[in-house]
N, C-alpha and C. Protein backbone atom coordinates (compact mmCIF):
# COMPACT_ATOMS: atom_id res chain seq x y z
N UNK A 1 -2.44 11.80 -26.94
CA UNK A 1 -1.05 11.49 -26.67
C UNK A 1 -0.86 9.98 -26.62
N UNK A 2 0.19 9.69 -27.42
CA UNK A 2 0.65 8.27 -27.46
C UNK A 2 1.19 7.88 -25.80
N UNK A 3 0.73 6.39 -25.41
CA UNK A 3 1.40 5.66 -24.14
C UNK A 3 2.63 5.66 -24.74
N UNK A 4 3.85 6.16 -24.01
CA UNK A 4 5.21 6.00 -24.25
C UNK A 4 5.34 4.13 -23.47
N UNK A 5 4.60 4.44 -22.30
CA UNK A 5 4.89 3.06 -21.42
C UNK A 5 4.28 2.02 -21.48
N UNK A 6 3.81 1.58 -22.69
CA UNK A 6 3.09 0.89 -23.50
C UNK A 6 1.74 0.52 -22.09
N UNK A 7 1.24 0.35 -23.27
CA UNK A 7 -0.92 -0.62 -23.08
C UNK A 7 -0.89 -1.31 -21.44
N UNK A 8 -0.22 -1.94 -21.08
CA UNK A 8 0.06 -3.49 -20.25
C UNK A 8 0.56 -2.22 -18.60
N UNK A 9 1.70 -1.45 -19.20
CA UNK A 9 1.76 -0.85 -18.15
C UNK A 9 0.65 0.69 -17.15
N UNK A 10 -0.04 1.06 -18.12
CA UNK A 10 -1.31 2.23 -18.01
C UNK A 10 -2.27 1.81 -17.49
N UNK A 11 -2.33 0.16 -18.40
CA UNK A 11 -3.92 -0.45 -17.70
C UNK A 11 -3.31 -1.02 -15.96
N UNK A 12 -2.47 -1.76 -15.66
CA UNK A 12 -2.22 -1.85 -14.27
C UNK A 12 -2.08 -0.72 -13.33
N UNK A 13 -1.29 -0.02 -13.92
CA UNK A 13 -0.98 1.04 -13.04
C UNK A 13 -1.69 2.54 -13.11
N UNK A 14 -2.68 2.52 -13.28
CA UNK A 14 -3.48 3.79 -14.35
C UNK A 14 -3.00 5.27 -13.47
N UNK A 15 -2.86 4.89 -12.37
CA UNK A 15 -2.34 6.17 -11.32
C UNK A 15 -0.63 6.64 -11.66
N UNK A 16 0.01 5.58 -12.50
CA UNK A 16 1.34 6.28 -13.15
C UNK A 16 1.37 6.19 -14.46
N UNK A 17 0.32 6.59 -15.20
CA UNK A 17 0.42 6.07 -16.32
C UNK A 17 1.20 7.00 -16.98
N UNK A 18 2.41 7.00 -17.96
CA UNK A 18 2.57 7.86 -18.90
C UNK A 18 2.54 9.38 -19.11
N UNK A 19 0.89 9.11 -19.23
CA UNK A 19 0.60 10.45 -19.59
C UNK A 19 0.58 11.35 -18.20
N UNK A 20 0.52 10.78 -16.88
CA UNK A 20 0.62 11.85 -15.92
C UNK A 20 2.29 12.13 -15.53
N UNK A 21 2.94 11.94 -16.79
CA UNK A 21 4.80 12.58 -16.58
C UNK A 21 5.77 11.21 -16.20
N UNK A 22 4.97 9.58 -16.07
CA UNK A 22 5.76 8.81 -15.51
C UNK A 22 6.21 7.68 -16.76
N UNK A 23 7.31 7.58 -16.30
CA UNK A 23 7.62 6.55 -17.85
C UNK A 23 8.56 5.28 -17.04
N UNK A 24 7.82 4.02 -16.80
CA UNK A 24 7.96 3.58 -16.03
C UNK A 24 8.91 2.09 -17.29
N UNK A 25 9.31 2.29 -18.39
CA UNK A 25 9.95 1.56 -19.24
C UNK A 25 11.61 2.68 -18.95
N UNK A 26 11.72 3.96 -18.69
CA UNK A 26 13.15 4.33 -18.22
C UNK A 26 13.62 4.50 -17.22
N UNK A 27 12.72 3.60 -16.07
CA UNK A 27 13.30 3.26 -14.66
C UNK A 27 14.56 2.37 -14.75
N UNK A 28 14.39 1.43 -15.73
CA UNK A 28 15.80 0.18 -16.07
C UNK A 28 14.59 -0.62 -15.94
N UNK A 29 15.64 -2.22 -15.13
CA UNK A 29 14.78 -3.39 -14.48
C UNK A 29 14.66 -2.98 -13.26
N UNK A 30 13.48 -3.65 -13.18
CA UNK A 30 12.88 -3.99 -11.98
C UNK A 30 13.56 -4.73 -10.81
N UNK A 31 14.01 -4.10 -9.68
CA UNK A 31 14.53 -4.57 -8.64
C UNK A 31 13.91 -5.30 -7.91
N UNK A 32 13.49 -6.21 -7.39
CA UNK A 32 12.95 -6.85 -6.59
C UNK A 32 13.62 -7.32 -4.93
N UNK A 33 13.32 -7.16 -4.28
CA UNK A 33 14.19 -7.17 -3.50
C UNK A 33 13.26 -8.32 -2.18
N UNK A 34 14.10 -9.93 -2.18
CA UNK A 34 12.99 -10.70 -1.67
C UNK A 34 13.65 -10.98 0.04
N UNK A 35 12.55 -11.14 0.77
CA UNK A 35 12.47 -10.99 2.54
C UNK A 35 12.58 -12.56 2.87
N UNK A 36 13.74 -12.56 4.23
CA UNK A 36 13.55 -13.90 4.76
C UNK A 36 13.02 -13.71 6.07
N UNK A 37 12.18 -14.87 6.43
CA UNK A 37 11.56 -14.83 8.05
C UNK A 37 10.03 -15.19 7.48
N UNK A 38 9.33 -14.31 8.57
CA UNK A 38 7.71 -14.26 8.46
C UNK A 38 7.59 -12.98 7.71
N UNK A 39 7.10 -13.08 6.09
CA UNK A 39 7.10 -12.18 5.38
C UNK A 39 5.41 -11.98 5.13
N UNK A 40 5.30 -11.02 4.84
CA UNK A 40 3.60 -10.18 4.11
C UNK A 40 4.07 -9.85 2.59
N UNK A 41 3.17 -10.62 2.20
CA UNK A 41 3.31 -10.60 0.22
C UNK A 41 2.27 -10.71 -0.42
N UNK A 42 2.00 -10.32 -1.52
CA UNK A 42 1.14 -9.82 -2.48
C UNK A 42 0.25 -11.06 -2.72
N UNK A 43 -1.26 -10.47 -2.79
CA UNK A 43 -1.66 -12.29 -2.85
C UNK A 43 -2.35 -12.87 -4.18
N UNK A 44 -1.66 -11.71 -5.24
CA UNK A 44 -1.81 -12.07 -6.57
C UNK A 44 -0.48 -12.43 -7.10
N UNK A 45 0.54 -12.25 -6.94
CA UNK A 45 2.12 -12.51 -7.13
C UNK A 45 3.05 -12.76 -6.65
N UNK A 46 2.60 -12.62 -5.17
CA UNK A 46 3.77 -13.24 -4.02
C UNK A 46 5.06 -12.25 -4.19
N UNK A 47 5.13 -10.95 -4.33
CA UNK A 47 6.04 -10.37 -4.29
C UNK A 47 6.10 -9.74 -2.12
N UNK A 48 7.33 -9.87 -1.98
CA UNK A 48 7.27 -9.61 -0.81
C UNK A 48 7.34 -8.49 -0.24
N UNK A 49 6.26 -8.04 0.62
CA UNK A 49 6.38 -6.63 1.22
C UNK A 49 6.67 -6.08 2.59
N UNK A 50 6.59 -7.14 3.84
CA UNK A 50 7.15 -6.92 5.07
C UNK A 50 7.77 -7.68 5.80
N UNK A 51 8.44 -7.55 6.74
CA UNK A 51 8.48 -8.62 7.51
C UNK A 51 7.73 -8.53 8.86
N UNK A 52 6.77 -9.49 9.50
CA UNK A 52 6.36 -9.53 10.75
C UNK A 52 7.21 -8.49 11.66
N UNK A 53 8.11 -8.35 11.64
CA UNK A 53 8.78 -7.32 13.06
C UNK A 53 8.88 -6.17 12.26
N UNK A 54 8.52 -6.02 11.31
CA UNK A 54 8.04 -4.17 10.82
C UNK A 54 6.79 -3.72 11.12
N UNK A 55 5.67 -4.68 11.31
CA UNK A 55 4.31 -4.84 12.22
C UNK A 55 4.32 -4.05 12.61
N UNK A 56 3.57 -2.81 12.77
CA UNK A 56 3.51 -1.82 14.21
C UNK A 56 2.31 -2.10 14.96
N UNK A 57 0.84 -2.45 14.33
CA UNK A 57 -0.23 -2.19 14.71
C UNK A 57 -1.39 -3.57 13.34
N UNK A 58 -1.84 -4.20 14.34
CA UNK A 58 -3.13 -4.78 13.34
C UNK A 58 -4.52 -3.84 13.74
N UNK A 59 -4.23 -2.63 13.48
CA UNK A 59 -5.68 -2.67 14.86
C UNK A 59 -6.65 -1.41 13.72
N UNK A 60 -6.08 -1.16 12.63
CA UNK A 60 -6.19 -0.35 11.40
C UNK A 60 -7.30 -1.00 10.67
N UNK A 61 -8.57 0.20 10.37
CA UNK A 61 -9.61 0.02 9.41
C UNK A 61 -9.39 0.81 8.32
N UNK A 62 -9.97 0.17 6.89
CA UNK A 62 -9.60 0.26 5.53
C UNK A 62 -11.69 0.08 4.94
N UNK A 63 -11.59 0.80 4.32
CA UNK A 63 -13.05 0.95 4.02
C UNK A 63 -13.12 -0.80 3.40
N UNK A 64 -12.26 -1.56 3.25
CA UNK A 64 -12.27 -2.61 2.78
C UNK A 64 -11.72 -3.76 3.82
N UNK A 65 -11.98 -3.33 4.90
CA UNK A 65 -11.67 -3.53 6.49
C UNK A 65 -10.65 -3.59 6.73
N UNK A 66 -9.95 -4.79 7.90
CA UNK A 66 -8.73 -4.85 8.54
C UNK A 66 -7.59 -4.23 7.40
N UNK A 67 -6.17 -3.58 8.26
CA UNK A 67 -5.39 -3.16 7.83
C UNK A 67 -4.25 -2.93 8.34
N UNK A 68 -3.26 -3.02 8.05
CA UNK A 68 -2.00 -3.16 9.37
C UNK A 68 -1.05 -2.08 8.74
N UNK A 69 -0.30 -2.03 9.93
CA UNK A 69 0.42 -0.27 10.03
C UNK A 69 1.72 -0.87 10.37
N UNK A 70 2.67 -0.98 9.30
CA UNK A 70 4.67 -0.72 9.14
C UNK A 70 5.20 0.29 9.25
N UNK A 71 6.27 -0.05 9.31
CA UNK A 71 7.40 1.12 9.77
C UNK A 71 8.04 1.07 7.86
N UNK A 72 7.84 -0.21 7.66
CA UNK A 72 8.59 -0.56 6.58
C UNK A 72 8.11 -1.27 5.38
N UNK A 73 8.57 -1.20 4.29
CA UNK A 73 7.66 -2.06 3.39
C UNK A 73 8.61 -1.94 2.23
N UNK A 74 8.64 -3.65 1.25
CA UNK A 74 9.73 -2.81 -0.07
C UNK A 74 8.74 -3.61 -1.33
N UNK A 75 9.11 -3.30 -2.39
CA UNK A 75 8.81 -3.52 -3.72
C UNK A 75 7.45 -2.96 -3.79
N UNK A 76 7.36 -1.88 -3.85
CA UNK A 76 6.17 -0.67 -4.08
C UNK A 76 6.63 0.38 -5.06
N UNK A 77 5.52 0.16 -5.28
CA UNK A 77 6.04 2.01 -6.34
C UNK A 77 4.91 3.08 -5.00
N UNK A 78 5.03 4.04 -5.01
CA UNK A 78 4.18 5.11 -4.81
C UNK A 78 3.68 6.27 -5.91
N UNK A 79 2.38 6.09 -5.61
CA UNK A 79 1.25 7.14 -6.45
C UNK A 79 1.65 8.77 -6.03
N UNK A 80 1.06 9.28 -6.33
CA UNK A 80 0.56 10.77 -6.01
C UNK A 80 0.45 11.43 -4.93
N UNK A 81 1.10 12.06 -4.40
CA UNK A 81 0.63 12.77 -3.01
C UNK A 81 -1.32 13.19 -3.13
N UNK A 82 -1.61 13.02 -2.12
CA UNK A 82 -3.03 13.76 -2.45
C UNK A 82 -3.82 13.98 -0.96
N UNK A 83 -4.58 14.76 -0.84
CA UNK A 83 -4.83 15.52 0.61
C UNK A 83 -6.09 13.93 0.94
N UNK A 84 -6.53 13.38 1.71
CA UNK A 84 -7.38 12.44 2.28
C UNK A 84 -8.26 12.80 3.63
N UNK A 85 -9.27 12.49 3.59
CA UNK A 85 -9.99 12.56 4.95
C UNK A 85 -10.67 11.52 5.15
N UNK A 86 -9.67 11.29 7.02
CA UNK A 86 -9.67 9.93 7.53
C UNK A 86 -10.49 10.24 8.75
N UNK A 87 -10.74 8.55 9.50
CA UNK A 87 -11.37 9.38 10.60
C UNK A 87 -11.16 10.04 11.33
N UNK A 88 -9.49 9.76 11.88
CA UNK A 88 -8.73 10.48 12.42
C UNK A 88 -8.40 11.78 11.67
N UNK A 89 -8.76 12.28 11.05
CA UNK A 89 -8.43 13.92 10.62
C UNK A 89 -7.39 13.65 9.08
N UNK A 90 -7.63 15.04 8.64
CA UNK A 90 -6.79 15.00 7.40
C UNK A 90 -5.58 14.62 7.34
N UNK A 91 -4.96 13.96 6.38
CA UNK A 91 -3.42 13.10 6.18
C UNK A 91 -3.52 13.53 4.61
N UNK A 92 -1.99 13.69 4.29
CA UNK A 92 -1.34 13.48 3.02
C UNK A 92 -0.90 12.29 2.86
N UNK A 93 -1.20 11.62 2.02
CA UNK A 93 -0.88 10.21 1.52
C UNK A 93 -0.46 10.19 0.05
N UNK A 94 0.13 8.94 -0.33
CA UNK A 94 0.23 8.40 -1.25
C UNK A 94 -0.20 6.61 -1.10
N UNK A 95 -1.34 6.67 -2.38
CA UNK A 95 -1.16 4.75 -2.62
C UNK A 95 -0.17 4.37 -3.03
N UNK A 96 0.11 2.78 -1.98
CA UNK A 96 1.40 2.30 -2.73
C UNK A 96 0.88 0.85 -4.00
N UNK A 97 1.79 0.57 -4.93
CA UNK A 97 1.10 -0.36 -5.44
C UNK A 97 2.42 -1.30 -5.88
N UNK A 98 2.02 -2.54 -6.12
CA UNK A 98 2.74 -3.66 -5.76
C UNK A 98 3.94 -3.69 -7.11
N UNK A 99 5.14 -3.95 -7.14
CA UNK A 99 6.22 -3.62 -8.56
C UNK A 99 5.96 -4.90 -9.18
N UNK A 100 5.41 -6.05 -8.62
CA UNK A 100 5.35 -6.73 -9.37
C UNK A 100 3.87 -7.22 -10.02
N UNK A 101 2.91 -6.63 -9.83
CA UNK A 101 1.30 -6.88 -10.68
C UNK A 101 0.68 -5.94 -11.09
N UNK A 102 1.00 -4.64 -9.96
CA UNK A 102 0.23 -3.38 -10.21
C UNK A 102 -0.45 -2.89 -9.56
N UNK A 103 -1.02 -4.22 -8.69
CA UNK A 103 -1.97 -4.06 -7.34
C UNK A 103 -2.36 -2.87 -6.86
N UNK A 104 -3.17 -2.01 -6.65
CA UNK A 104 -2.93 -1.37 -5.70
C UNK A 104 -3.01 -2.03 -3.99
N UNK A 105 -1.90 -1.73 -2.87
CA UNK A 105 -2.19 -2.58 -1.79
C UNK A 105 -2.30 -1.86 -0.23
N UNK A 106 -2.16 -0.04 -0.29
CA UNK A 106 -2.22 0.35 0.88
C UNK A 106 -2.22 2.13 0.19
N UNK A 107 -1.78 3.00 1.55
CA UNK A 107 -1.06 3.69 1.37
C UNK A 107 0.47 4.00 2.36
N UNK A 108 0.92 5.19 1.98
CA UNK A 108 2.39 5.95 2.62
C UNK A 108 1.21 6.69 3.48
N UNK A 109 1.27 7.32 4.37
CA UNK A 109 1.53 8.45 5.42
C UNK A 109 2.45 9.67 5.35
N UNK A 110 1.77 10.49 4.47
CA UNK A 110 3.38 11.32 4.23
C UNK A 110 3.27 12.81 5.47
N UNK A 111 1.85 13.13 5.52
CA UNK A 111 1.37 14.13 6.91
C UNK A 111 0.32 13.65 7.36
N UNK A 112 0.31 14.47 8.63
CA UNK A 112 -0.75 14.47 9.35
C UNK A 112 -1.01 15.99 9.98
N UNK A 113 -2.20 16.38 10.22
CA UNK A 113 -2.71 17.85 10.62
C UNK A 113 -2.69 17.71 11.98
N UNK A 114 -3.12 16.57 12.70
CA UNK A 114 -3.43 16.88 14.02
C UNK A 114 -1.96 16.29 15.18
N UNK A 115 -1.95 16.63 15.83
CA UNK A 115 -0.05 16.30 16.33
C UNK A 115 -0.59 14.78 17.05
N UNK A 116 -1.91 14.52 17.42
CA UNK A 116 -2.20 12.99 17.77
C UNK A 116 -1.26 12.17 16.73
N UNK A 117 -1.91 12.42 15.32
CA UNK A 117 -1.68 11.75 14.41
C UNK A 117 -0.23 11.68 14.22
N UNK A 118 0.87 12.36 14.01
CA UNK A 118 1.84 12.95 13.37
C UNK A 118 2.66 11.30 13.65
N UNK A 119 2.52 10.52 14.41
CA UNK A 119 3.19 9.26 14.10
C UNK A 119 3.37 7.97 13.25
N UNK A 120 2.55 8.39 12.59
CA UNK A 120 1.85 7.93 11.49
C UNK A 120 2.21 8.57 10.15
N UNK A 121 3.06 9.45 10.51
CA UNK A 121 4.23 9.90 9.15
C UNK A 121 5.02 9.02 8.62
N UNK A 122 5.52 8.75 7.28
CA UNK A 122 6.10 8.08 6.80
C UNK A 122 6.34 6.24 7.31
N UNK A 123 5.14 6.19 7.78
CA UNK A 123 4.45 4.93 8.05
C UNK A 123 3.89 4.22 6.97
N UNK A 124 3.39 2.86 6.69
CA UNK A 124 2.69 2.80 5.10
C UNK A 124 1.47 1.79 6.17
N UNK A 125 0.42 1.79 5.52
CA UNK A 125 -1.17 0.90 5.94
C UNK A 125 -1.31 -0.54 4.40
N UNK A 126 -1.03 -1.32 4.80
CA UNK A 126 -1.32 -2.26 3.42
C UNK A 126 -2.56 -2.85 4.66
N UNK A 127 -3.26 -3.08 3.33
CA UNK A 127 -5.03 -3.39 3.38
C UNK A 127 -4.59 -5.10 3.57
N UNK A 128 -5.63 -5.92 4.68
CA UNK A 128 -5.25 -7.06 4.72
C UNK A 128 -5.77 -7.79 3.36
N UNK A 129 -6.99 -8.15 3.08
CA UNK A 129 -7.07 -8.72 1.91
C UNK A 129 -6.58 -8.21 0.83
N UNK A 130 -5.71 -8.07 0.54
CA UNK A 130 -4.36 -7.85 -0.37
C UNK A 130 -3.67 -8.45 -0.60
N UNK A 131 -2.73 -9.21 1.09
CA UNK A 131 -1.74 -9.94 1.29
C UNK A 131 -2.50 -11.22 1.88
N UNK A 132 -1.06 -11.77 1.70
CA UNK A 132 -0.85 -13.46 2.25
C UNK A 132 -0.25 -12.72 3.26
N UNK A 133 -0.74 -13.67 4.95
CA UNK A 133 0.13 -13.32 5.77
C UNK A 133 1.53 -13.99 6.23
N UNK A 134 2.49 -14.27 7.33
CA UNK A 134 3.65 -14.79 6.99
C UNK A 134 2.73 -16.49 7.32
N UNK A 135 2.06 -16.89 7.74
CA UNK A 135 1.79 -17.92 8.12
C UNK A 135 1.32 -18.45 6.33
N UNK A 136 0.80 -17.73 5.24
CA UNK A 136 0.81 -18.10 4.07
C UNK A 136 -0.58 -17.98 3.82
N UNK A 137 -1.53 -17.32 5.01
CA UNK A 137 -3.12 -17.51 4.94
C UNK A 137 -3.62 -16.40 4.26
N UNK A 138 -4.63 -16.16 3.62
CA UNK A 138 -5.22 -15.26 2.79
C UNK A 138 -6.49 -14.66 3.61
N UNK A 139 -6.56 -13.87 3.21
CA UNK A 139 -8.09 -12.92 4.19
C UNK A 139 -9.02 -12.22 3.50
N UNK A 140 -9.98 -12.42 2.89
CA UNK A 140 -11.34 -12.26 2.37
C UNK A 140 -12.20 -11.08 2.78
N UNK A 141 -12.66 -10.43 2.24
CA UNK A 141 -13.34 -9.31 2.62
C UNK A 141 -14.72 -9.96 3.45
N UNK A 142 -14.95 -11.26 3.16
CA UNK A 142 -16.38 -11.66 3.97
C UNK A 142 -15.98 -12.09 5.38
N UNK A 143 -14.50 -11.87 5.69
CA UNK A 143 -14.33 -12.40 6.77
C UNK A 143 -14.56 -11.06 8.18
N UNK A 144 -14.67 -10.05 7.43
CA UNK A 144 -14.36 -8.75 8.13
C UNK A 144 -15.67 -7.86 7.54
N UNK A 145 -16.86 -7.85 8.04
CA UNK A 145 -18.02 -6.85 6.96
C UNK A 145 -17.82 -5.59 7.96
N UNK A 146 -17.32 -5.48 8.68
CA UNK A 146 -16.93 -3.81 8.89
C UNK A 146 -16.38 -3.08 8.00
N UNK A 147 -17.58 -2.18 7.42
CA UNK A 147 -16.70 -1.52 6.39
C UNK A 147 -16.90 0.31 7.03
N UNK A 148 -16.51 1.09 6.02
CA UNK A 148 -16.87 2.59 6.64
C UNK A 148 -15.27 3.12 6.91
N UNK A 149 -14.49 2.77 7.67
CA UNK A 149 -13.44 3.43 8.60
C UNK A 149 -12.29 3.67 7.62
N UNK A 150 -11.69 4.17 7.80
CA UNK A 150 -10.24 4.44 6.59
C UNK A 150 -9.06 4.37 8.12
N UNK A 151 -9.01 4.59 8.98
CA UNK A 151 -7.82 4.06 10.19
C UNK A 151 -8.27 4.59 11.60
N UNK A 152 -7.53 4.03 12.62
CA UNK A 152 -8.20 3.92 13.91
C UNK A 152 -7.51 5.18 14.58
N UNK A 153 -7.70 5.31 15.91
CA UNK A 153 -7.09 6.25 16.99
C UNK A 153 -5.72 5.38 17.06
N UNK A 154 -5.57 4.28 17.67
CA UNK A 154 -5.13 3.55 18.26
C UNK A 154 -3.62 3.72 17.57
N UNK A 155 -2.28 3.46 18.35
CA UNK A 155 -1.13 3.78 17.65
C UNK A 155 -0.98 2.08 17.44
């Protein structure tokens, strides 16, 4: 099957590519929608994804360590629903990935099995070395070698 959504868009985004039903050339343009204050943005494109007071929690592990937990987040596409096992117990998620590079940079929270968890619904986790934080600083995976955890107890 031919890429309807041409080469450029399959190889970034391989989780919407085309051929899995998404045709991401008859969305229109691309909305972008940019944040004032202390913002969290992409740290390959600077597209903006939070603001500091959507923060819920820094206290989130990412097999690729630190990871912080919003209420809110914009210029994402979302992937696939798909069943996950965290440490905290099974969740339905989706990865979100960045509208303007392709990134992948977290996921959605779409369930949770255990009613601990259930606050953590329609919540999103962006992975820190991903983003610039609002202060403009970048964060390195050597800065954090805890690896293993996919998210904490902790709300």
């Amino acid at each position: 099957m031919a890429h309807r959504c041409g080469w450029l868009t399959c190889f970034l985004l391989p989780k919407l590519c085309c051929k899995k039903g998404y045709n991401l050339k008859k969305m229109g343009r691309l909305f972008v929608i940019s944040l004032e204050g202390n913002i969290y943005r992409c740290k390959h494109c600077h597209t903006h994804f939070a603001l500091l007071d959507h923060l819920i929690s820094r206290s989130f592990q990412c097999k690729h360590g630190k990871a912080y937990l919003f209420d809110r987040v914009v210029n994402v596409i979302l992937g696939e629903k798909e069943e996950r096992a965290m440490l905290t117990g099974m969740h339905t998620v989706v990865d979100i990935f960045c509208v303007g590079c392709g990134s992948i940079v977290g996921w959605k929270y779409e369930a949770a099995e255990q009613k601990s968890q259930k606050y953590k619904e329609g919540k999103f986790i962006i992975e820190r070395f991903k983003v610039l934080g609002p202060d403009g600083s970048s964060y390195s995976l050597s800065q954090d070698a805890q690896l293993g955890g996919s998210d904490t107890d902790e709300p």
